[in-house]
PDB file of N, CA and C in Angstrom:
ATOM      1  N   UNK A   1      27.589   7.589 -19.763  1.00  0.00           N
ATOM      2  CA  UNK A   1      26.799   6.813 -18.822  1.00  0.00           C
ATOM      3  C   UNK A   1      27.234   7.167 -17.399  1.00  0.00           C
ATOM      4  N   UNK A   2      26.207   7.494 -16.242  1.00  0.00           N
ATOM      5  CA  UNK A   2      27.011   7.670 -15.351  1.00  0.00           C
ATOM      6  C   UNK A   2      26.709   6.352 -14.147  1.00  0.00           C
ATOM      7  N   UNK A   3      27.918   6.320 -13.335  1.00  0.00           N
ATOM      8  CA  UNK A   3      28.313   4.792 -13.077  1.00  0.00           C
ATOM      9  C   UNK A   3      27.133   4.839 -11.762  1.00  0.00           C
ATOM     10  N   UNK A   4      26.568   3.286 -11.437  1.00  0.00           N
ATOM     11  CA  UNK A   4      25.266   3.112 -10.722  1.00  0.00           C
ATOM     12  C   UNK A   4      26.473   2.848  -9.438  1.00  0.00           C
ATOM     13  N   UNK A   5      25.969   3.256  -8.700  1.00  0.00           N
ATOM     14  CA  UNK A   5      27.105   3.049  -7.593  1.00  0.00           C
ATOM     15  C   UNK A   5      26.425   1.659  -6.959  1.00  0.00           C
ATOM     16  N   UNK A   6      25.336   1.123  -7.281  1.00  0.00           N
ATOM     17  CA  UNK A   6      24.670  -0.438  -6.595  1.00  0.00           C
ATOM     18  C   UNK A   6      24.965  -1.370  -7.459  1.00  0.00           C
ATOM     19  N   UNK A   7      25.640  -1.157  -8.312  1.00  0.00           N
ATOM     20  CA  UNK A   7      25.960  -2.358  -9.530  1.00  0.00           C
ATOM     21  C   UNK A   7      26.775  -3.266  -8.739  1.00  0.00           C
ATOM     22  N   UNK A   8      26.610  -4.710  -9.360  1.00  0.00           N
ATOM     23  CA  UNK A   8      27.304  -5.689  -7.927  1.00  0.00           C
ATOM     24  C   UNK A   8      28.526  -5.852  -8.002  1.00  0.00           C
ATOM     25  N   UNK A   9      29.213  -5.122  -8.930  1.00  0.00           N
ATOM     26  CA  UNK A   9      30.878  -5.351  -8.425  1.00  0.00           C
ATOM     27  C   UNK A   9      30.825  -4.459  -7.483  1.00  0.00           C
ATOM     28  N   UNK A  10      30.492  -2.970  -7.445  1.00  0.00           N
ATOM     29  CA  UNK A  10      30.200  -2.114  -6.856  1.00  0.00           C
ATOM     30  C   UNK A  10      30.255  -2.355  -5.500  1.00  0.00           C
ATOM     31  N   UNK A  11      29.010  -3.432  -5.317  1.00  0.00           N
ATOM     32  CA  UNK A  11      28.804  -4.024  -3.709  1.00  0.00           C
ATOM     33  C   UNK A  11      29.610  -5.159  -3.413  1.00  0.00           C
ATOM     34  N   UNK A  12      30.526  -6.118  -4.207  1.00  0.00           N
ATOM     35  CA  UNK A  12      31.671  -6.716  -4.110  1.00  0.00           C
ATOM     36  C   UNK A  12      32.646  -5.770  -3.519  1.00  0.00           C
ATOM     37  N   UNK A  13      32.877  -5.044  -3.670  1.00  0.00           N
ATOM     38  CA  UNK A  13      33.854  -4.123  -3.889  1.00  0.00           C
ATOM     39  C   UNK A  13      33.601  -3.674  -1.654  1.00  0.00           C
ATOM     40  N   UNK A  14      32.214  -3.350  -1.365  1.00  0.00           N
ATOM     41  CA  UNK A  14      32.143  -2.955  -0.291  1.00  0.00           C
ATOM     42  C   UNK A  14      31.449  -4.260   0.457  1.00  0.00           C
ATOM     43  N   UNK A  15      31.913  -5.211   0.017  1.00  0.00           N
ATOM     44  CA  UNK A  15      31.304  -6.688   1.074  1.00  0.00           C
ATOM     45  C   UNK A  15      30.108  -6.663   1.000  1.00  0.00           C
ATOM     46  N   UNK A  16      29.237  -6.453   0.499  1.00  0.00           N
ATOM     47  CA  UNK A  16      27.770  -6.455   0.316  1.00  0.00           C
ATOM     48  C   UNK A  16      27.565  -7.668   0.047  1.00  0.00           C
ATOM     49  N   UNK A  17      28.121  -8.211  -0.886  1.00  0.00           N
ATOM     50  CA  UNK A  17      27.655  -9.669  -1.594  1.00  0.00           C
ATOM     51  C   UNK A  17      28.921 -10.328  -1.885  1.00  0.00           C
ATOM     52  N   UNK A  18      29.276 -11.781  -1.394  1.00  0.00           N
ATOM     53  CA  UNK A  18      30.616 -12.332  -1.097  1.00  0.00           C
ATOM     54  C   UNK A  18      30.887 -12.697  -2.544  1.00  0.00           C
ATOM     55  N   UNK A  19      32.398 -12.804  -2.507  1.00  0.00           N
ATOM     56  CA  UNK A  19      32.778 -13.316  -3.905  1.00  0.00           C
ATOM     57  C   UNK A  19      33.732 -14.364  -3.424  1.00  0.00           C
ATOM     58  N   UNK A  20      34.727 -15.058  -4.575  1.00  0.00           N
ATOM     59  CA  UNK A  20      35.545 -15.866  -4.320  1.00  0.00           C
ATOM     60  C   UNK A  20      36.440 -15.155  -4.946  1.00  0.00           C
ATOM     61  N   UNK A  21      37.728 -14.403  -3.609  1.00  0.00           N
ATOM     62  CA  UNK A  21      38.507 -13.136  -3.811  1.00  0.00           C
ATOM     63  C   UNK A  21      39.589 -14.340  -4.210  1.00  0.00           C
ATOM     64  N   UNK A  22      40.667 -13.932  -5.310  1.00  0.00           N
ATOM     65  CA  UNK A  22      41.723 -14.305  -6.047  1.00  0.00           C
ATOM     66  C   UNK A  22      42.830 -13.460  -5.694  1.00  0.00           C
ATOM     67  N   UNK A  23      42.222 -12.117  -5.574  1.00  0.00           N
ATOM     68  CA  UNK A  23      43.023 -11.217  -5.167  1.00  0.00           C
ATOM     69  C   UNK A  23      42.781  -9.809  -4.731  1.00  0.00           C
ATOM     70  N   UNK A  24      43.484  -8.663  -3.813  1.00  0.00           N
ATOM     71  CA  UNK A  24      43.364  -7.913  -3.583  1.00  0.00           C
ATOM     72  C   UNK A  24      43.831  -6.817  -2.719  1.00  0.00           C
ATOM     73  N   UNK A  25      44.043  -6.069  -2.903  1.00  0.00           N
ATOM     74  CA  UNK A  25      44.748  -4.786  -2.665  1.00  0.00           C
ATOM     75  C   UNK A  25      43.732  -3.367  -2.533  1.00  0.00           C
ATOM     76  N   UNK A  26      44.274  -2.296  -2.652  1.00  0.00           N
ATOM     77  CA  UNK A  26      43.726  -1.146  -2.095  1.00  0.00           C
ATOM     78  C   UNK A  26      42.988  -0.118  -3.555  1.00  0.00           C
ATOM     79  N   UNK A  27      43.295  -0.886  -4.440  1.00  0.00           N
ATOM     80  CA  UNK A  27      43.281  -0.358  -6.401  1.00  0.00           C
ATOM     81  C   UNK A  27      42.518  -1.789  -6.878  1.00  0.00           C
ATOM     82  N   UNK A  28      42.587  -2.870  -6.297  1.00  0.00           N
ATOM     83  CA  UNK A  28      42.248  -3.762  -7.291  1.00  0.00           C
ATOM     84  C   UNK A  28      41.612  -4.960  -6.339  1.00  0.00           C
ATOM     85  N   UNK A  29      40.235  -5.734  -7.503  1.00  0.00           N
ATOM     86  CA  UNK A  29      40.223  -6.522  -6.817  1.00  0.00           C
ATOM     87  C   UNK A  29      39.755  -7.844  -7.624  1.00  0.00           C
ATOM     88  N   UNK A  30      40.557  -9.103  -7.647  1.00  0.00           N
ATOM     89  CA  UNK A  30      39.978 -10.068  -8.798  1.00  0.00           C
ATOM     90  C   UNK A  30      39.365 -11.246  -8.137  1.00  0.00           C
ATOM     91  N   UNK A  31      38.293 -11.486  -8.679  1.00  0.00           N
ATOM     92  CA  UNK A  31      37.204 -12.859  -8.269  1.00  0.00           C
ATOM     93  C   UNK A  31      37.030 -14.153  -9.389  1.00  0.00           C
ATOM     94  N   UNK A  32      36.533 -15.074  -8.335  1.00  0.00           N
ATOM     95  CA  UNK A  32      36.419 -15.716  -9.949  1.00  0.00           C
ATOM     96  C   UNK A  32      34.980 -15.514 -10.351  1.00  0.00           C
ATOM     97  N   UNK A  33      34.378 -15.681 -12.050  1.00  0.00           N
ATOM     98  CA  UNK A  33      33.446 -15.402 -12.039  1.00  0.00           C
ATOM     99  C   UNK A  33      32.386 -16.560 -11.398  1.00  0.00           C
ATOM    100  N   UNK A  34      31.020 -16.318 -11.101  1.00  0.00           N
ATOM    101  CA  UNK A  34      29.729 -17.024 -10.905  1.00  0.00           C
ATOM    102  C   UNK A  34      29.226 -17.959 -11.823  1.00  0.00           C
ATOM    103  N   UNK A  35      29.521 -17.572 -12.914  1.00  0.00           N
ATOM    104  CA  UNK A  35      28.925 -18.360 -14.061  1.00  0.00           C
ATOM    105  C   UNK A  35      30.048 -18.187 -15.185  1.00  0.00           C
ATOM    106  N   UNK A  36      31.342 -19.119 -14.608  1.00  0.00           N
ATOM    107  CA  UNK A  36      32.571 -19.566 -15.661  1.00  0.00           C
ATOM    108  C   UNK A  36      32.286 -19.672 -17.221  1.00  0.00           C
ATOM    109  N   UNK A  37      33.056 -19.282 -18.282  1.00  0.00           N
ATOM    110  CA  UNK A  37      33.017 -19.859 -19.230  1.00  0.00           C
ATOM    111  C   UNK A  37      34.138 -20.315 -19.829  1.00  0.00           C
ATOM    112  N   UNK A  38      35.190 -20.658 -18.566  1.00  0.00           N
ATOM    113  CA  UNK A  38      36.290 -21.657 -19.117  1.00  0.00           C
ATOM    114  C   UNK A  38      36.854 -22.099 -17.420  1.00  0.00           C
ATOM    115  N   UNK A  39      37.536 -23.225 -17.205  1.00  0.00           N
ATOM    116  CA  UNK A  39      37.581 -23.877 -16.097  1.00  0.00           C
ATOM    117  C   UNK A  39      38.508 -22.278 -15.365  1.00  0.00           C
ATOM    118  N   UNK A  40      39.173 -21.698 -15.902  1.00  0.00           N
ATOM    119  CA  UNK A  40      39.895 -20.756 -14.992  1.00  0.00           C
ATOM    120  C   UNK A  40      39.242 -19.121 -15.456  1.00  0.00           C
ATOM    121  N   UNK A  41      38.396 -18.609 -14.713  1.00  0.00           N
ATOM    122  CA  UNK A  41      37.416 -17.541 -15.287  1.00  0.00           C
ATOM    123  C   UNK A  41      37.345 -16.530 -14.432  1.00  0.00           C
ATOM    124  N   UNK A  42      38.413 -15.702 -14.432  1.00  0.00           N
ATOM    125  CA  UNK A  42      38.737 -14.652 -13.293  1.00  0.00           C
ATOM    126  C   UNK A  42      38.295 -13.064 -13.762  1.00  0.00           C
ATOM    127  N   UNK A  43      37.434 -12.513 -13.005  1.00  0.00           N
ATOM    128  CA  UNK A  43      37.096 -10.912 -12.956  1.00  0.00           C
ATOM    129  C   UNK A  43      38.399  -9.982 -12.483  1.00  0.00           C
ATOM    130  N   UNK A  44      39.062  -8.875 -13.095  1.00  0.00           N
ATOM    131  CA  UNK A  44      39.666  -7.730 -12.533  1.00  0.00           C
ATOM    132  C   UNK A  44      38.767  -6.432 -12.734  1.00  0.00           C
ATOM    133  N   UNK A  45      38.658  -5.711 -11.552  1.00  0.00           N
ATOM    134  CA  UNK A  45      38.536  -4.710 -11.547  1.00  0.00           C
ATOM    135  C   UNK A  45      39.262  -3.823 -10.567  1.00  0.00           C
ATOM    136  N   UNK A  46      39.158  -2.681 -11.078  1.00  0.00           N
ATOM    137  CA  UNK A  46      39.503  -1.622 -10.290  1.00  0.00           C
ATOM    138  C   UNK A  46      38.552  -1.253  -9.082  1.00  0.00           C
ATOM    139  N   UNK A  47      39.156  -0.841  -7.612  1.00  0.00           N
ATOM    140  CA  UNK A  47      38.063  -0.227  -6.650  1.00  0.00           C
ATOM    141  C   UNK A  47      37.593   1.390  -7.088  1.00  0.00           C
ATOM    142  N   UNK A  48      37.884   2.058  -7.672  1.00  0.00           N
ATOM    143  CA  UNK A  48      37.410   3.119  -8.388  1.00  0.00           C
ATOM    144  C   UNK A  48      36.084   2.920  -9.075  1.00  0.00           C
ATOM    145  N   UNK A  49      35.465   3.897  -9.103  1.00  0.00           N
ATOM    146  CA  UNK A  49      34.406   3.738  -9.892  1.00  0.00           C
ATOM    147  C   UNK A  49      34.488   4.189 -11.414  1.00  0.00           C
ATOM    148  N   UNK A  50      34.445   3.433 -12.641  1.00  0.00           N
ATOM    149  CA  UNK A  50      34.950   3.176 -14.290  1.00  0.00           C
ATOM    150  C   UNK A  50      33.689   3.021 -14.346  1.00  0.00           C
ATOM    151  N   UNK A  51      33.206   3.276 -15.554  1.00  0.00           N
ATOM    152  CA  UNK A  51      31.778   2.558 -16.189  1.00  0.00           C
ATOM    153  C   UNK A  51      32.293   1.414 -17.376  1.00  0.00           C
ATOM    154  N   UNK A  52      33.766   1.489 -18.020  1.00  0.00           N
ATOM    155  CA  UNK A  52      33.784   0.648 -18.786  1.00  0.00           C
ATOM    156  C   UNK A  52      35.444   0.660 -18.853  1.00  0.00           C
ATOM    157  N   UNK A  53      36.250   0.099 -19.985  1.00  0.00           N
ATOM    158  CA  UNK A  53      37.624   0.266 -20.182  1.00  0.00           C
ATOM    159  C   UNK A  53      37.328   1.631 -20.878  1.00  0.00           C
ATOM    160  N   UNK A  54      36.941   1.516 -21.619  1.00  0.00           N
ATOM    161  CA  UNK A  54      37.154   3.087 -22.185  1.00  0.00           C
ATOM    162  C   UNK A  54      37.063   4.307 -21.286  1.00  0.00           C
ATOM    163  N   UNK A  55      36.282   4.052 -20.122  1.00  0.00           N
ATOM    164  CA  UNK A  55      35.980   5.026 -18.958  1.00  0.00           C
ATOM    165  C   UNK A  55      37.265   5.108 -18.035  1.00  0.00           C
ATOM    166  N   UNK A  56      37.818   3.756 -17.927  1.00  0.00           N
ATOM    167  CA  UNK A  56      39.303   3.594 -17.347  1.00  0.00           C
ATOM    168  C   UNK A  56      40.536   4.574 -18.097  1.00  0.00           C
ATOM    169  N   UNK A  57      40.783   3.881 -19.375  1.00  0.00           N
ATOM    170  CA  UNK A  57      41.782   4.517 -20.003  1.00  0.00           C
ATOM    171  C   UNK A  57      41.545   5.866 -19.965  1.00  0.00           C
ATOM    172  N   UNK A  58      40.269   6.289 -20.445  1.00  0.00           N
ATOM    173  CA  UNK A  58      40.160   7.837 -20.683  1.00  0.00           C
ATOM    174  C   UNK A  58      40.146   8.923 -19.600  1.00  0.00           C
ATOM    175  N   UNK A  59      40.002   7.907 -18.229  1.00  0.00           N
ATOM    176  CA  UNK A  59      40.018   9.159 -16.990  1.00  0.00           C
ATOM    177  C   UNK A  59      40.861   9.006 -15.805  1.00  0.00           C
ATOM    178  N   UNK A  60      41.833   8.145 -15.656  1.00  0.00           N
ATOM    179  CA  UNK A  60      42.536   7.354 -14.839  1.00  0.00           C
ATOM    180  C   UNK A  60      43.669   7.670 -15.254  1.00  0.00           C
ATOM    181  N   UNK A  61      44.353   7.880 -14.091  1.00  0.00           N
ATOM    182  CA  UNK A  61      45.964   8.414 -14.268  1.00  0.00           C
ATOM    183  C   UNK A  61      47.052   7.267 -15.409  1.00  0.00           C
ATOM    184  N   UNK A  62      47.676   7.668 -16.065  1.00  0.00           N
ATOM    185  CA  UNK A  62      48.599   6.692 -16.604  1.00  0.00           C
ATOM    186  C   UNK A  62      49.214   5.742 -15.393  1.00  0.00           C
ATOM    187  N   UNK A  63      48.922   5.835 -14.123  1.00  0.00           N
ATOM    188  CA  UNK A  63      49.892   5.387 -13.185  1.00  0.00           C
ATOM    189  C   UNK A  63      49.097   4.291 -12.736  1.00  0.00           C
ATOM    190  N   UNK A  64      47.703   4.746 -12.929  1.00  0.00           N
ATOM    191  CA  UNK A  64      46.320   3.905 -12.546  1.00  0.00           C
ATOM    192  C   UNK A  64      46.359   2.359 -13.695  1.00  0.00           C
ATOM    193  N   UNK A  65      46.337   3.063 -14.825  1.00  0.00           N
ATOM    194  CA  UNK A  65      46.417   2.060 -15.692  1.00  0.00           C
ATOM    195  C   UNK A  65      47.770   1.507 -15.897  1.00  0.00           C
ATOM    196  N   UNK A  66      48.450   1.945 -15.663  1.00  0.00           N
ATOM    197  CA  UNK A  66      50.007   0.264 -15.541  1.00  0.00           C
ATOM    198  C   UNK A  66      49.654  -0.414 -14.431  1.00  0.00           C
ATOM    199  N   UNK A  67      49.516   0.077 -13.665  1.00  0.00           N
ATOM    200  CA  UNK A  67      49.501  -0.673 -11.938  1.00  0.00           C
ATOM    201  C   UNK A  67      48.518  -1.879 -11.986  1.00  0.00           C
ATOM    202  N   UNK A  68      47.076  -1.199 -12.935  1.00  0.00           N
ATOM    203  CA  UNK A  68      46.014  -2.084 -13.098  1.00  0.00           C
ATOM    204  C   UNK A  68      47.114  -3.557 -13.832  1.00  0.00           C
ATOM    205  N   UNK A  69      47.377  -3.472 -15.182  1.00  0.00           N
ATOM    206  CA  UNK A  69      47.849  -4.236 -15.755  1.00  0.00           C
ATOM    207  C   UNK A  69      48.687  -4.950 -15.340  1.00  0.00           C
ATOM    208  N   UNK A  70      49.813  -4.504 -14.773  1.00  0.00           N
ATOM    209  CA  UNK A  70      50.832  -5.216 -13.428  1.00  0.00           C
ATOM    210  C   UNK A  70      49.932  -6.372 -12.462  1.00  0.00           C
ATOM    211  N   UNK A  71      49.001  -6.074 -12.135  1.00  0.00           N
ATOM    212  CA  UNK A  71      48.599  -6.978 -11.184  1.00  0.00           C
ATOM    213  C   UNK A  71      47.386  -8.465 -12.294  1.00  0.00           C
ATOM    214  N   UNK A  72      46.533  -7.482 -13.036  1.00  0.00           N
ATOM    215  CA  UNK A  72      46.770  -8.215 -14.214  1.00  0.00           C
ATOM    216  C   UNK A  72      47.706  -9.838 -14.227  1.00  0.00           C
ATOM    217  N   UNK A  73      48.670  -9.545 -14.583  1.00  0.00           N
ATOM    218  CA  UNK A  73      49.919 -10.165 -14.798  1.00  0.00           C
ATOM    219  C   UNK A  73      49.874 -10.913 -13.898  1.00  0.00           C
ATOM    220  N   UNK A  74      50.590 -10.190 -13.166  1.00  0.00           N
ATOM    221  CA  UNK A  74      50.507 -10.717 -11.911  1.00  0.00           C
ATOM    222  C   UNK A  74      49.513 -12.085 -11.226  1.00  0.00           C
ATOM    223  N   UNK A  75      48.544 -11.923 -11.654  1.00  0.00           N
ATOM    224  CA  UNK A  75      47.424 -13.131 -11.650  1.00  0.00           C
ATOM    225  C   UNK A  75      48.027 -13.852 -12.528  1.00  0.00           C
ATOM    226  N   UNK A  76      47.861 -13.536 -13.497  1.00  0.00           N
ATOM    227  CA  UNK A  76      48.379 -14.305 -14.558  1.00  0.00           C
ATOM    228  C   UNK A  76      49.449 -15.812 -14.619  1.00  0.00           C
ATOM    229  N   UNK A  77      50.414 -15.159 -14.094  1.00  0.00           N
ATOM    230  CA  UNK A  77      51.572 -16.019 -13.341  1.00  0.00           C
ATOM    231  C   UNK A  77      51.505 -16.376 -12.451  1.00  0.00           C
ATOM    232  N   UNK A  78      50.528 -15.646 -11.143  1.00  0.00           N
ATOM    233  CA  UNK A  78      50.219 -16.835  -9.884  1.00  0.00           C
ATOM    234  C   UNK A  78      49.831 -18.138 -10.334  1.00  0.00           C
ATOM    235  N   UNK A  79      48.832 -18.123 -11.202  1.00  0.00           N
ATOM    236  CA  UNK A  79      47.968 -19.403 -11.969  1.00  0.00           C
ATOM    237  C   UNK A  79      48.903 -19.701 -12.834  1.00  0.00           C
ATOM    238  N   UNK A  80      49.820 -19.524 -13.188  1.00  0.00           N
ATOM    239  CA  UNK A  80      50.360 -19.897 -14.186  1.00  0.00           C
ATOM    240  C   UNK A  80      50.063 -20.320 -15.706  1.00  0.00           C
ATOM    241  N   UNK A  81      49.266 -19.458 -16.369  1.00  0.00           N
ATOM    242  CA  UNK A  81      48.643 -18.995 -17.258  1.00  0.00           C
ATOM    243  C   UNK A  81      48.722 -19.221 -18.531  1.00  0.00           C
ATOM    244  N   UNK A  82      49.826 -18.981 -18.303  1.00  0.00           N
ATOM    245  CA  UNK A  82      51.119 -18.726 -19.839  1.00  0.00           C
ATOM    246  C   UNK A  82      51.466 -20.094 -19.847  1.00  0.00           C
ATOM    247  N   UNK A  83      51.369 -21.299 -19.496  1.00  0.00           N
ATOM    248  CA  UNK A  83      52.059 -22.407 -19.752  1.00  0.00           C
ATOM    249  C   UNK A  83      50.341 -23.166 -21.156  1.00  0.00           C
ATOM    250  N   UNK A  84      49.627 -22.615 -20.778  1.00  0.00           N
ATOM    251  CA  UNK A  84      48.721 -23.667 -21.630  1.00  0.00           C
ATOM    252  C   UNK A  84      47.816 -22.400 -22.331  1.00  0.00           C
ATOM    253  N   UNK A  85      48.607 -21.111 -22.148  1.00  0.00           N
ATOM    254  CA  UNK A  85      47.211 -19.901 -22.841  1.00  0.00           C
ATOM    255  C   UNK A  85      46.410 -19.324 -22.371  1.00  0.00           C
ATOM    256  N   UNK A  86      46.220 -18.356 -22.314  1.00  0.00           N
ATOM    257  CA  UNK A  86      44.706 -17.885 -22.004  1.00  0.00           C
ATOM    258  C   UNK A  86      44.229 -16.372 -22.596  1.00  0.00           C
ATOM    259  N   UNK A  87      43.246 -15.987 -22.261  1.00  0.00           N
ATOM    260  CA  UNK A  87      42.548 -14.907 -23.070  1.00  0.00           C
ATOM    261  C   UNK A  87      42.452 -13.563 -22.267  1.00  0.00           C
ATOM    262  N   UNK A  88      42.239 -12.353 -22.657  1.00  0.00           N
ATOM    263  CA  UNK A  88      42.045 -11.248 -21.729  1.00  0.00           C
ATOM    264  C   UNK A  88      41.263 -10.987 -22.360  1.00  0.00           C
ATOM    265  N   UNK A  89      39.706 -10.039 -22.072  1.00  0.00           N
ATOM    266  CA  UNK A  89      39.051  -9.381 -22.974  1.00  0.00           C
ATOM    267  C   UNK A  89      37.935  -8.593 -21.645  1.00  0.00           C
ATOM    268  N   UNK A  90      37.769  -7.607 -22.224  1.00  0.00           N
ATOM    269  CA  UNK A  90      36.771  -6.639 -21.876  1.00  0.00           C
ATOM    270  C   UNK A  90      35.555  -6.400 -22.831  1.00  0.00           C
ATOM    271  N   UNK A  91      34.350  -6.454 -22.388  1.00  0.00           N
ATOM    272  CA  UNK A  91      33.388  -5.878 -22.737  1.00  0.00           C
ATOM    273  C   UNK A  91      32.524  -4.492 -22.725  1.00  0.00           C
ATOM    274  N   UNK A  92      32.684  -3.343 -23.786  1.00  0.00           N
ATOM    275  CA  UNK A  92      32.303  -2.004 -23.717  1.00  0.00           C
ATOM    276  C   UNK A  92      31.359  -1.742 -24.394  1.00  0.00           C
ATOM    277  N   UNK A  93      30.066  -1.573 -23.709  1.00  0.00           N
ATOM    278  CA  UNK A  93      28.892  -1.460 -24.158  1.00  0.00           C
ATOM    279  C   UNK A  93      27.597  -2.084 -24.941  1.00  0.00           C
ATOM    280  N   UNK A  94      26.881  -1.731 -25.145  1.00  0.00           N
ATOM    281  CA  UNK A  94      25.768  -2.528 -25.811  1.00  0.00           C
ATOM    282  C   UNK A  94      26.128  -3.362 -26.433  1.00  0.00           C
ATOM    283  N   UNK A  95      26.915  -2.879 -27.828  1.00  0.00           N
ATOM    284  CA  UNK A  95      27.018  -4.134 -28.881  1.00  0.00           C
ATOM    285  C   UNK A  95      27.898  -5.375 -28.488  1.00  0.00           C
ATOM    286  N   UNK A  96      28.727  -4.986 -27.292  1.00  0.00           N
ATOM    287  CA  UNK A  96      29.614  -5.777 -26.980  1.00  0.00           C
ATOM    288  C   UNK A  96      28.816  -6.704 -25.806  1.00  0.00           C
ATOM    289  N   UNK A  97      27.752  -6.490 -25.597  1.00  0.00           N
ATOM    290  CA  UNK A  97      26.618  -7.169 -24.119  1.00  0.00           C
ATOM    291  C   UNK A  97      27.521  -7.072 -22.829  1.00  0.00           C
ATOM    292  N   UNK A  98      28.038  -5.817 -22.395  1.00  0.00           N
ATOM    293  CA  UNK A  98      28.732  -5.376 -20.995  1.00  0.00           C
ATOM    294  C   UNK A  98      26.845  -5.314 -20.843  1.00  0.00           C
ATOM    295  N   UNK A  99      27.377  -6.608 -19.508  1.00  0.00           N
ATOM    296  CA  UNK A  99      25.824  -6.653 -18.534  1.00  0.00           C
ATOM    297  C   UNK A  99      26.506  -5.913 -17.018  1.00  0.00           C
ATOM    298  N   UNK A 100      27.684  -5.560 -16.529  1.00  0.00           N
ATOM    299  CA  UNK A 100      27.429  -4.989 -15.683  1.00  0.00           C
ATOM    300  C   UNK A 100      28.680  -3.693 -15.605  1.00  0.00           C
ATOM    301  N   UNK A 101      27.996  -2.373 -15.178  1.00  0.00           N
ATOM    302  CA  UNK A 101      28.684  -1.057 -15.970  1.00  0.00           C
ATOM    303  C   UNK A 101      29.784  -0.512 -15.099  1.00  0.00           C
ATOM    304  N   UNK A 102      30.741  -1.421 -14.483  1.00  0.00           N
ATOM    305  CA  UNK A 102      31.697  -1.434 -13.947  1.00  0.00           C
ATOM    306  C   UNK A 102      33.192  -1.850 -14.488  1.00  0.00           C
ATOM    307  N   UNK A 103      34.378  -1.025 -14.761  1.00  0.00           N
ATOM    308  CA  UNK A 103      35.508  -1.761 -15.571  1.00  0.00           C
ATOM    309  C   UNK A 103      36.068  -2.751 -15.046  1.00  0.00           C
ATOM    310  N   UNK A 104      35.819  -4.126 -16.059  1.00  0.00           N
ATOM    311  CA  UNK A 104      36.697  -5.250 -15.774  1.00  0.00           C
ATOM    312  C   UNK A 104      36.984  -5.735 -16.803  1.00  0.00           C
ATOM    313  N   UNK A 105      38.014  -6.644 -16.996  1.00  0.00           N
ATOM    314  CA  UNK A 105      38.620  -7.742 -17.280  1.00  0.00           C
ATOM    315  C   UNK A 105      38.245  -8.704 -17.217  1.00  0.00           C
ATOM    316  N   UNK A 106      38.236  -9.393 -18.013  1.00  0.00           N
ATOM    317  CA  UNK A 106      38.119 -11.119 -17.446  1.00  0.00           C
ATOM    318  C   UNK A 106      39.066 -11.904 -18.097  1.00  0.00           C
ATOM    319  N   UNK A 107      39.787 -12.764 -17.406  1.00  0.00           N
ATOM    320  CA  UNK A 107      40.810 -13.743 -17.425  1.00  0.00           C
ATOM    321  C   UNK A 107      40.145 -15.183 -17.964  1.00  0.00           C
ATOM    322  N   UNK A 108      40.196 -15.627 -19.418  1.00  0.00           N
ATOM    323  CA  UNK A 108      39.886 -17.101 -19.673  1.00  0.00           C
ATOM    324  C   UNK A 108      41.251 -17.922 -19.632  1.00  0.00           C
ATOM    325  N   UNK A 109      40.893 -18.913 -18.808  1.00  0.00           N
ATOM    326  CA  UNK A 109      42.103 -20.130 -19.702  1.00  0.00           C
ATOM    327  C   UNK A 109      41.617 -21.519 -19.041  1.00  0.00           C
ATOM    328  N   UNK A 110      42.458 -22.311 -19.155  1.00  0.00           N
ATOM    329  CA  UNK A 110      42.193 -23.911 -18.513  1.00  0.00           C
ATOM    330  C   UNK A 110      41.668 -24.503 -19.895  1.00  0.00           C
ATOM    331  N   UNK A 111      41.301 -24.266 -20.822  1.00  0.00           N
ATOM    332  CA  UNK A 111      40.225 -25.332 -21.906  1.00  0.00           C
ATOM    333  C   UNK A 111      41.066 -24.330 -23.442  1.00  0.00           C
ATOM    334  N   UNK A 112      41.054 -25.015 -24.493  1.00  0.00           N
ATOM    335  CA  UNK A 112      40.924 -24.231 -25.768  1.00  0.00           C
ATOM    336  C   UNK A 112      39.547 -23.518 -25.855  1.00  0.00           C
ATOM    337  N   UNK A 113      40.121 -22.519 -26.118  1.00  0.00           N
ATOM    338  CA  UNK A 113      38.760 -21.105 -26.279  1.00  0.00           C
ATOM    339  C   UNK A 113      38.165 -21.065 -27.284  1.00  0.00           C
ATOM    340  N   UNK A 114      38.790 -21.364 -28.057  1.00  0.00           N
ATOM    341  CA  UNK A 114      38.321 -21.301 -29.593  1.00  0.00           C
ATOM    342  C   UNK A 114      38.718 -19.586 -30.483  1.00  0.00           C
ATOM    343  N   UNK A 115      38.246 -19.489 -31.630  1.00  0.00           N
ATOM    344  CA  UNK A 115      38.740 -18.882 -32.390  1.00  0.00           C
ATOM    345  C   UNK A 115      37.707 -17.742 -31.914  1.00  0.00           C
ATOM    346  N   UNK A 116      38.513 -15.743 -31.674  1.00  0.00           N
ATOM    347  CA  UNK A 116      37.501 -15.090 -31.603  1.00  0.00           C
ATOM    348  C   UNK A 116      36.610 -14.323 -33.321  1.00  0.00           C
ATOM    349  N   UNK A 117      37.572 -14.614 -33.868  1.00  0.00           N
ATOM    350  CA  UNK A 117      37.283 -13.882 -35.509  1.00  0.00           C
ATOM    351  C   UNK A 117      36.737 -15.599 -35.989  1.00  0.00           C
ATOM    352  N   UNK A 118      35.779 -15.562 -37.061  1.00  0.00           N
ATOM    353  CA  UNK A 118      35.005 -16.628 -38.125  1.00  0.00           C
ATOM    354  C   UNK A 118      36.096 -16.630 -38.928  1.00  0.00           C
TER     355      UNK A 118
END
């Protein structure tokens, strides 16, 4: 797939369209999402252009991907995360419904999530 450079993290990414920044640096940048699905519902992405995690891991320096994860964390423990749980998960492709073709993360916690396997 090749990456739409107008996709709206894309234009997050260059102030086009405001977010509610959590965090950010010169590699990374995390928001919370627009339409939560748990009281603490945070976006990571990379400022690089990824079309997915698999596009991350597979073309991004090993140095790219710790650093990503470090800050990751890093959120993680600002919010303090780890005291009541929370979830990491990425969405890659169709079957998985990635609605926008930019690599992120998303951070659940604040509520029980529930079970991801039946």
């Amino acid at each position: 797939m090749i990456y739409d450079q107008n996709n709206i993290f894309a234009r997050i990414i260059r102030k086009e369209i405001p977010a509610d920044i959590v965090y950010e640096d010169d590699q990374v940048l995390a928001f919370k999402d627009i339409a939560p699905a748990a009281p603490v519902h945070i976006l990571v992405i990379p400022k690089k252009e990824y079309v997915s995690y698999h596009d991350f891991i597979e073309n991004s320096s090993s140095e790219e991907v710790a650093y990503f994860f470090q800050i990751v964390q890093k959120i993680c423990q600002e919010l303090n995360l780890q005291e009541g749980g929370y979830r990491i998960m990425s969405n890659i492709g169709k079957n998985a419904m990635q609605t926008v073709h930019h690599m992120h993360l998303h951070i659940l916690a604040g509520r029980p999530l529930g079970r991801v396997n039946p």
